[in-house]
Protein backbone atom coordinates (compact mmCIF):
# COMPACT_ATOMS: atom_id res chain seq x y z
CA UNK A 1 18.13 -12.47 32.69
CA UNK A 2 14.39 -12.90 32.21
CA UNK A 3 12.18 -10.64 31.17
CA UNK A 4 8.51 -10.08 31.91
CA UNK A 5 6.25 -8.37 29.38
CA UNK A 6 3.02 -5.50 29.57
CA UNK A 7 1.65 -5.13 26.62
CA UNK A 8 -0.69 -1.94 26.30
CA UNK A 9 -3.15 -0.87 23.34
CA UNK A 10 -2.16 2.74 23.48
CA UNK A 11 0.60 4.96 25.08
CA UNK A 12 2.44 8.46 24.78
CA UNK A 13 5.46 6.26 24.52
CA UNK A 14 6.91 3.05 25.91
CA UNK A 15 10.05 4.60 27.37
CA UNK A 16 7.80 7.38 29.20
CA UNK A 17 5.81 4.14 30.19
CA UNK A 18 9.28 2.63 31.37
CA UNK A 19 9.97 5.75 33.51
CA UNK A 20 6.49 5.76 35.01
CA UNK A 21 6.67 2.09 36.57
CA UNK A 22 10.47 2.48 37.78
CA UNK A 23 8.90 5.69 39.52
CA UNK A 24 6.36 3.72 41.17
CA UNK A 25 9.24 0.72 42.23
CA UNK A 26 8.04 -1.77 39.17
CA UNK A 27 11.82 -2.60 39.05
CA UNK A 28 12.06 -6.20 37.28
CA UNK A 29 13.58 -6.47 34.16
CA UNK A 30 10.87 -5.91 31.89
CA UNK A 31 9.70 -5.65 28.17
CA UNK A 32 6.84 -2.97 27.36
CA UNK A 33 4.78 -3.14 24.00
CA UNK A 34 2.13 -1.33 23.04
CA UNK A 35 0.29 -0.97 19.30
CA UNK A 36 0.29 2.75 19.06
CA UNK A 37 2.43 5.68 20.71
CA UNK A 38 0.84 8.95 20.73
CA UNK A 39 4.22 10.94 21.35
CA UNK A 40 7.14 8.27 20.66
CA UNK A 41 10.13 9.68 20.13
CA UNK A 42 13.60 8.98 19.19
CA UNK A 43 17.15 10.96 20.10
CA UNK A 44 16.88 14.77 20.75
CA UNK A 45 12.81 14.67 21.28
CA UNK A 46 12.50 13.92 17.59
CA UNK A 47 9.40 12.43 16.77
CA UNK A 48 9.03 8.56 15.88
CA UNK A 49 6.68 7.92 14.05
CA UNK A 50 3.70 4.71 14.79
CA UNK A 51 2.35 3.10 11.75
CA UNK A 52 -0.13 -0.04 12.24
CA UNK A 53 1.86 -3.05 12.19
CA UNK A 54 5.25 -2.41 13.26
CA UNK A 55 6.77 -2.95 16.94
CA UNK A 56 7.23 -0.47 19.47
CA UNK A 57 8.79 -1.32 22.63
CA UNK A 58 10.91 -0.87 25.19
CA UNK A 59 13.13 -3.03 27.42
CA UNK A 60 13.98 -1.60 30.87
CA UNK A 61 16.32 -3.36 33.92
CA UNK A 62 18.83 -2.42 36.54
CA UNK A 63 22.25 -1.90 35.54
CA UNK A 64 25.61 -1.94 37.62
CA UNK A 65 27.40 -0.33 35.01
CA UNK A 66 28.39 3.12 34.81
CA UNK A 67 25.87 4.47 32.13
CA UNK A 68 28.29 4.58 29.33
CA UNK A 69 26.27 5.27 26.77
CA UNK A 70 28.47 4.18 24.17
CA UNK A 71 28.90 0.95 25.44
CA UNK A 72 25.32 0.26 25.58
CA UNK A 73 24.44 2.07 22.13
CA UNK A 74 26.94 -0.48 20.59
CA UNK A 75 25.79 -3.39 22.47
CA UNK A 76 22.31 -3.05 21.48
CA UNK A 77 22.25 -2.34 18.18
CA UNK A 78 24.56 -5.69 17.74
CA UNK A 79 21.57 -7.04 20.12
CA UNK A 80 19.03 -5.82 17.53
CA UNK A 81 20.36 -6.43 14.65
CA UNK A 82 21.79 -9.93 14.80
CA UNK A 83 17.93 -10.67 16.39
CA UNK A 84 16.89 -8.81 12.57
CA UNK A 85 19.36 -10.69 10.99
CA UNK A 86 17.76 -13.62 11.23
CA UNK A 87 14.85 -12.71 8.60
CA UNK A 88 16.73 -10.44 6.68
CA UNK A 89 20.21 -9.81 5.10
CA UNK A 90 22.48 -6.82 4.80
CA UNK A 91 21.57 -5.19 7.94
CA UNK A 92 24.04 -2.09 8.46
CA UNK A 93 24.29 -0.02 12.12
CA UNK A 94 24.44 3.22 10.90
CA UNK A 95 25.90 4.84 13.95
CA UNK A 96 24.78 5.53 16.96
CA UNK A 97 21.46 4.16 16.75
CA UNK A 98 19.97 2.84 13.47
CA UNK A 99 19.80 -0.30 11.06
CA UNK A 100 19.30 -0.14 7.58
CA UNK A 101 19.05 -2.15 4.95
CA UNK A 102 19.94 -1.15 1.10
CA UNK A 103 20.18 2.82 2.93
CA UNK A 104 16.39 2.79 4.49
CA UNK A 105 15.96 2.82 7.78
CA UNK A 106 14.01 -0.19 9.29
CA UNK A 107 14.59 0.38 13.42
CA UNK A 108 15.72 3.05 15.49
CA UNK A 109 16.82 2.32 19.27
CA UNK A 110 16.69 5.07 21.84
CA UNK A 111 18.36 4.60 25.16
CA UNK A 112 17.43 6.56 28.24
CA UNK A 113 19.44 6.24 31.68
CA UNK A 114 17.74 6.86 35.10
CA UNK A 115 18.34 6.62 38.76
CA UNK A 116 16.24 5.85 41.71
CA UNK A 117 16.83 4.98 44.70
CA UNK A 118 20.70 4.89 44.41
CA UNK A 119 19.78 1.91 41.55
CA UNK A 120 20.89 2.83 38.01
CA UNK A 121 18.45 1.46 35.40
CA UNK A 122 18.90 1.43 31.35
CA UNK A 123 15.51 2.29 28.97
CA UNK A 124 16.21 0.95 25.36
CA UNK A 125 13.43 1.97 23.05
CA UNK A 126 13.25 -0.04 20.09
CA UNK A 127 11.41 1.19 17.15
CA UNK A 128 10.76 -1.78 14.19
CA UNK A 129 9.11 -0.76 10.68
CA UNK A 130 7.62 -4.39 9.58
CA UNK A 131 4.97 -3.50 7.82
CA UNK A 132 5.24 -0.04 6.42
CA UNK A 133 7.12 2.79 6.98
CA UNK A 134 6.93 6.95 7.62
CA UNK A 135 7.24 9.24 4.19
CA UNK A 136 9.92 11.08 5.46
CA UNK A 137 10.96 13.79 3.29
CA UNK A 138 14.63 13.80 2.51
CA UNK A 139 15.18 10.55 4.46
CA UNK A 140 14.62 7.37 2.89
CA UNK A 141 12.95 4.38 5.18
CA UNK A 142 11.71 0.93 4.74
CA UNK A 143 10.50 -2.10 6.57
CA UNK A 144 11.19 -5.50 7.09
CA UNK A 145 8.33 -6.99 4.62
CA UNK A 146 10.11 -5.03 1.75
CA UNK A 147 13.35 -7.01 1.80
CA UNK A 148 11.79 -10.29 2.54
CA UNK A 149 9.86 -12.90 1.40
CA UNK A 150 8.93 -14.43 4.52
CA UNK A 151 5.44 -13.56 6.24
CA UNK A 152 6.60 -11.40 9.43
CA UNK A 153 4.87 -10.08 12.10
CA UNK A 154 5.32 -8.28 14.94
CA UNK A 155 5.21 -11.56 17.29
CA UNK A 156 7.92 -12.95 15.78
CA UNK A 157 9.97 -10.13 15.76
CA UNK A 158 9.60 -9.28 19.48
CA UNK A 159 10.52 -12.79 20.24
CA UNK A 160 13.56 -12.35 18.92
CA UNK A 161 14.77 -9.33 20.39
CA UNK A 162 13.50 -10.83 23.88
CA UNK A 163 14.94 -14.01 23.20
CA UNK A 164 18.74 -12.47 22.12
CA UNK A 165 18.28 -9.79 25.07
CA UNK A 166 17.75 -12.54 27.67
CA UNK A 167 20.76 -14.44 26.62
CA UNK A 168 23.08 -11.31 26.06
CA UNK A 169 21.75 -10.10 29.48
């Protein structure tokens, strides 16, 4: 499956963004990025939070599937972290929806199902700390540039999820 990409300067969130053009019958399988979310969010409306730097984006297409949440939760983490994987080591899904490395959190994926016009479509939010990461108190995070030496950006890292989407897809 290919994947087209909008990339937008500023948003309330990418999956809200998602929702809005599936509304409107923008229904090709597509990849949304934007630099800054005003009101992203991960599972149960809690707040993600955007720091310059890092990727926010979300990946939207039909799905014939039953949405089975589980079943996509599991697939794409394994998505996102083998993409991760290749720029940094010891990469740990720490269930449903989170990778870690050394017990900090570096990405969070939320997934939102929706229907329209009898057509089910899957939203998979994907939250990447590169740069920097929140100050969370009680909950320890980090970001990609900690654990590596490698110069990474968010261009590179986006290309890899797209690329290992497209061919798991």
């Amino acid at each position: 499956m290919q994947f087209k990409t909008l990339n937008f300067k500023t948003l309330n969130s990418t999956n809200d963004k998602a929702i809005s053009l599936l509304k409107k019958k923008n229904t090709k399988p597509t990849i949304i990025i934007c630099d800054f979310q005003k009101k992203g969010r991960g599972r149960y409306g809690k707040k993600w939070i955007t720091l310059k730097e890092n990727l926010f984006m979300s990946i939207f297409f039909e799905t014939k599937k039953k949405f089975e949440n589980k079943y996509f939760t599991q697939k794409n983490c394994l998505i996102v972290k083998n993409s991760l994987s290749k720029l940094i080591k010891g990469i740990k899904i720490k269930k449903p929806n989170d990778l870690l490395v050394q017990r900090k959190k570096i990405c969070g994926i939320l997934q939102e199902f929706i229907r329209i016009n009898k057509k089910n479509y899957v939203i998979i939010g994907i939250g990447v700390n590169i740069k920097n990461s929140p100050n969370i108190p009680n909950y320890q995070t980090g970001y990609i540039q900690e654990f590596t030496r490698k110069n990474v950006n968010k261009t590179i890292v986006y290309k890899l999820i797209k690329k290992n989407f497209e061919k798991n897809y």
